[in-house]
Structure formats: C-alpha cells, structure tokens
N, C-alpha and C. Protein backbone atom coordinates (compact mmCIF):
# COMPACT_ATOMS: atom_id res chain seq x y z
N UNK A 1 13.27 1.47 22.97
CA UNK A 1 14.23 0.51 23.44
C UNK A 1 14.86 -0.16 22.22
N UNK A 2 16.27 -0.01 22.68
CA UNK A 2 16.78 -0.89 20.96
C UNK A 2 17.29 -2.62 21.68
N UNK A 3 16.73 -3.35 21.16
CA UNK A 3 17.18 -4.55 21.04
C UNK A 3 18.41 -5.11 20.50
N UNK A 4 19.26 -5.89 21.40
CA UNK A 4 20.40 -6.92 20.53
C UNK A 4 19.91 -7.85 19.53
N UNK A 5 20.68 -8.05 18.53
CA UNK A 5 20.50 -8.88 17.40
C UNK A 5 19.78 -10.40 18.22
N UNK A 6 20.29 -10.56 19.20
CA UNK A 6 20.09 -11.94 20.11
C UNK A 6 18.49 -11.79 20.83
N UNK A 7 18.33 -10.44 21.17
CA UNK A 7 16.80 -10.30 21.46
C UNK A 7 16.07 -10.23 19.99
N UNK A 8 16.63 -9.80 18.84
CA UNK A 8 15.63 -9.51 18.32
C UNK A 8 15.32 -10.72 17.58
N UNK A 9 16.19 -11.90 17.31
CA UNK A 9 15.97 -13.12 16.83
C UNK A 9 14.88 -13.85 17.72
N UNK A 10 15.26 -14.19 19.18
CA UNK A 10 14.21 -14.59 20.12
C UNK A 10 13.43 -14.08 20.00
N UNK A 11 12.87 -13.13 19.88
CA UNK A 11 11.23 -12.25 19.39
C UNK A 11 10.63 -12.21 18.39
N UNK A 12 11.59 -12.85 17.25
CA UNK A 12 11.33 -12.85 15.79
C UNK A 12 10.43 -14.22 15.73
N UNK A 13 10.91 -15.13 16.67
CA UNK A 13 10.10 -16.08 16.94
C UNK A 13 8.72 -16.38 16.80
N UNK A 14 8.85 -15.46 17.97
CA UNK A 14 6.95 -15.42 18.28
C UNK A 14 5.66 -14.52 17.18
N UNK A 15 6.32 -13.62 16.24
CA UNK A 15 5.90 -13.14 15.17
C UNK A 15 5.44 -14.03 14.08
N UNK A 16 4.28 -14.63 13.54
CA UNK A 16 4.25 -14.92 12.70
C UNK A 16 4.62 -14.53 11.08
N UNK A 17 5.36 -14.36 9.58
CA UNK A 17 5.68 -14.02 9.13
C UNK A 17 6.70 -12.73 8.75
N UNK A 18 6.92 -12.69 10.43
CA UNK A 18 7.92 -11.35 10.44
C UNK A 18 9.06 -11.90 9.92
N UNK A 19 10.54 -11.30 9.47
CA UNK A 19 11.55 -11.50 9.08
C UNK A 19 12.35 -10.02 8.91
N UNK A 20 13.90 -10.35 9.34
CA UNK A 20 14.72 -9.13 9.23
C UNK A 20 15.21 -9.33 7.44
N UNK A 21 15.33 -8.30 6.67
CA UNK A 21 15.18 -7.77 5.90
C UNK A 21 16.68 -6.63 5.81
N UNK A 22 17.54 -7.15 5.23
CA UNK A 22 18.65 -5.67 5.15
C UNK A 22 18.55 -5.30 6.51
N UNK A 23 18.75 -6.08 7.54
CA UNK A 23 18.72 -5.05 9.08
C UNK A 23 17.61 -4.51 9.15
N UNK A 24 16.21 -4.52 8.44
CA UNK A 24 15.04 -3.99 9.01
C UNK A 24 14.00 -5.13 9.51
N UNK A 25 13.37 -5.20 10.38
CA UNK A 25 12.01 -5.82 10.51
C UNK A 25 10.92 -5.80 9.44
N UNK A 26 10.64 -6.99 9.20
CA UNK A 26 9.84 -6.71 7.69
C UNK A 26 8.93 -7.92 7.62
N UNK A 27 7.67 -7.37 7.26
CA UNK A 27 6.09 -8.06 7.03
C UNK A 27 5.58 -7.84 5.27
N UNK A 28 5.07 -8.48 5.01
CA UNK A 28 4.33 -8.17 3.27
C UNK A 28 2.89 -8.71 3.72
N UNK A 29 2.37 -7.90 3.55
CA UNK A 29 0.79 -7.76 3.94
C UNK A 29 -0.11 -7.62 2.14
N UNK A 30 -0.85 -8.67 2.06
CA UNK A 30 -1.15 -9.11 0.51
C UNK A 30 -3.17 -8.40 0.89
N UNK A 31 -3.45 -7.39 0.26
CA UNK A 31 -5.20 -7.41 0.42
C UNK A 31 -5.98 -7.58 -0.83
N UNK A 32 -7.09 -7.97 -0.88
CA UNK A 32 -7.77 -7.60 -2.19
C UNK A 32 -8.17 -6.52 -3.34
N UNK A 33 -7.72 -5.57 -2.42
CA UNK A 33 -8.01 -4.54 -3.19
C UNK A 33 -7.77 -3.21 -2.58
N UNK A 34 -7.58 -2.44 -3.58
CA UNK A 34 -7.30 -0.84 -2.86
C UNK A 34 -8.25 -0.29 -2.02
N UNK A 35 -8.88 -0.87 -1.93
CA UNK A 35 -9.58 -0.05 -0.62
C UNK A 35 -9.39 -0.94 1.08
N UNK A 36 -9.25 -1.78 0.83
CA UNK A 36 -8.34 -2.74 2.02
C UNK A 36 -7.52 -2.39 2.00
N UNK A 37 -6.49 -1.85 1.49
CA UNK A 37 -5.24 -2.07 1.41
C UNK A 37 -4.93 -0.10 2.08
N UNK A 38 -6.18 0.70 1.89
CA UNK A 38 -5.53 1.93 1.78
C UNK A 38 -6.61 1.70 3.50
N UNK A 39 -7.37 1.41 3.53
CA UNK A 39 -8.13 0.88 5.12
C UNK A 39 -6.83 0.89 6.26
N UNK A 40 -6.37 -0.57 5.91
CA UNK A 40 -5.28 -0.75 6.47
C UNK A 40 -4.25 -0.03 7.09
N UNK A 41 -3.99 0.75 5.93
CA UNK A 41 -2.73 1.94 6.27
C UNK A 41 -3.11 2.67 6.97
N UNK A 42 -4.60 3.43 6.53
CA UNK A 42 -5.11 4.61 7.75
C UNK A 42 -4.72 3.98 9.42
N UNK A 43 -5.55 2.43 9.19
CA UNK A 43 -5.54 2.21 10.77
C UNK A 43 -4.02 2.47 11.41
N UNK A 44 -2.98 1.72 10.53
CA UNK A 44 -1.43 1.99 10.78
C UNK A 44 -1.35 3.20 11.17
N UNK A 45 -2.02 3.90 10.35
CA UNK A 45 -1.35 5.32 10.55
C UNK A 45 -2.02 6.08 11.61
N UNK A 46 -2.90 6.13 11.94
CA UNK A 46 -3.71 6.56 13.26
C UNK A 46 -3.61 5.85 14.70
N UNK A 47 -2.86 4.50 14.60
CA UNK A 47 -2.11 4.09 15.16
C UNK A 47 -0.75 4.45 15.93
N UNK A 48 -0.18 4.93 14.64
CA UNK A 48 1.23 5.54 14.92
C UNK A 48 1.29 7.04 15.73
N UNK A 49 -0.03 7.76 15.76
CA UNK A 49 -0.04 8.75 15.89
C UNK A 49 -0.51 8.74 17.34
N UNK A 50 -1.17 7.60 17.89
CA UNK A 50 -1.50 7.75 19.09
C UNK A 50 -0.83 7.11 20.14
C-alpha cells in the first residue's frame, strides 16, 4: 500500500525516531558492537523474508 505524504506524516507520528529522509523513511540504529549490530540485521533480514 503506498501512502500520501499526509498519511505518511500522521504515522510518522506515532514512530518514535523515525524521520523522512530524501523521500525515504529513515531510522539510525546505534549498537555496541559488531556482533549486535550484525544480530540485528540477521533478525531484519529473516524478517523480511517471512
């Protein structure tokens, strides 16, 4: 589903630290260390896949 600029502000709301970015949706996610940080991504990514 693509959202209007007007939905996607009202939704931007309820996101904590989200922000549009050049027209993208955009988060900066800070971890301690490379192995958190590469943790993380797997879950993203096994996420995305299901």
């Amino acid at each position: 589903m693509i959202l209007s600029n007007k939905q996607l502000n009202e939704n931007l709301k309820e996101l904590d630290d989200w922000n549009i970015v050049k027209g993208r949706l955009s988060k900066e996610f800070k971890f301690k260390g490379f192995t958190q940080a590469f943790g993380f991504m797997t879950e993203v990514a096994i996420t995305a896949e299901t």
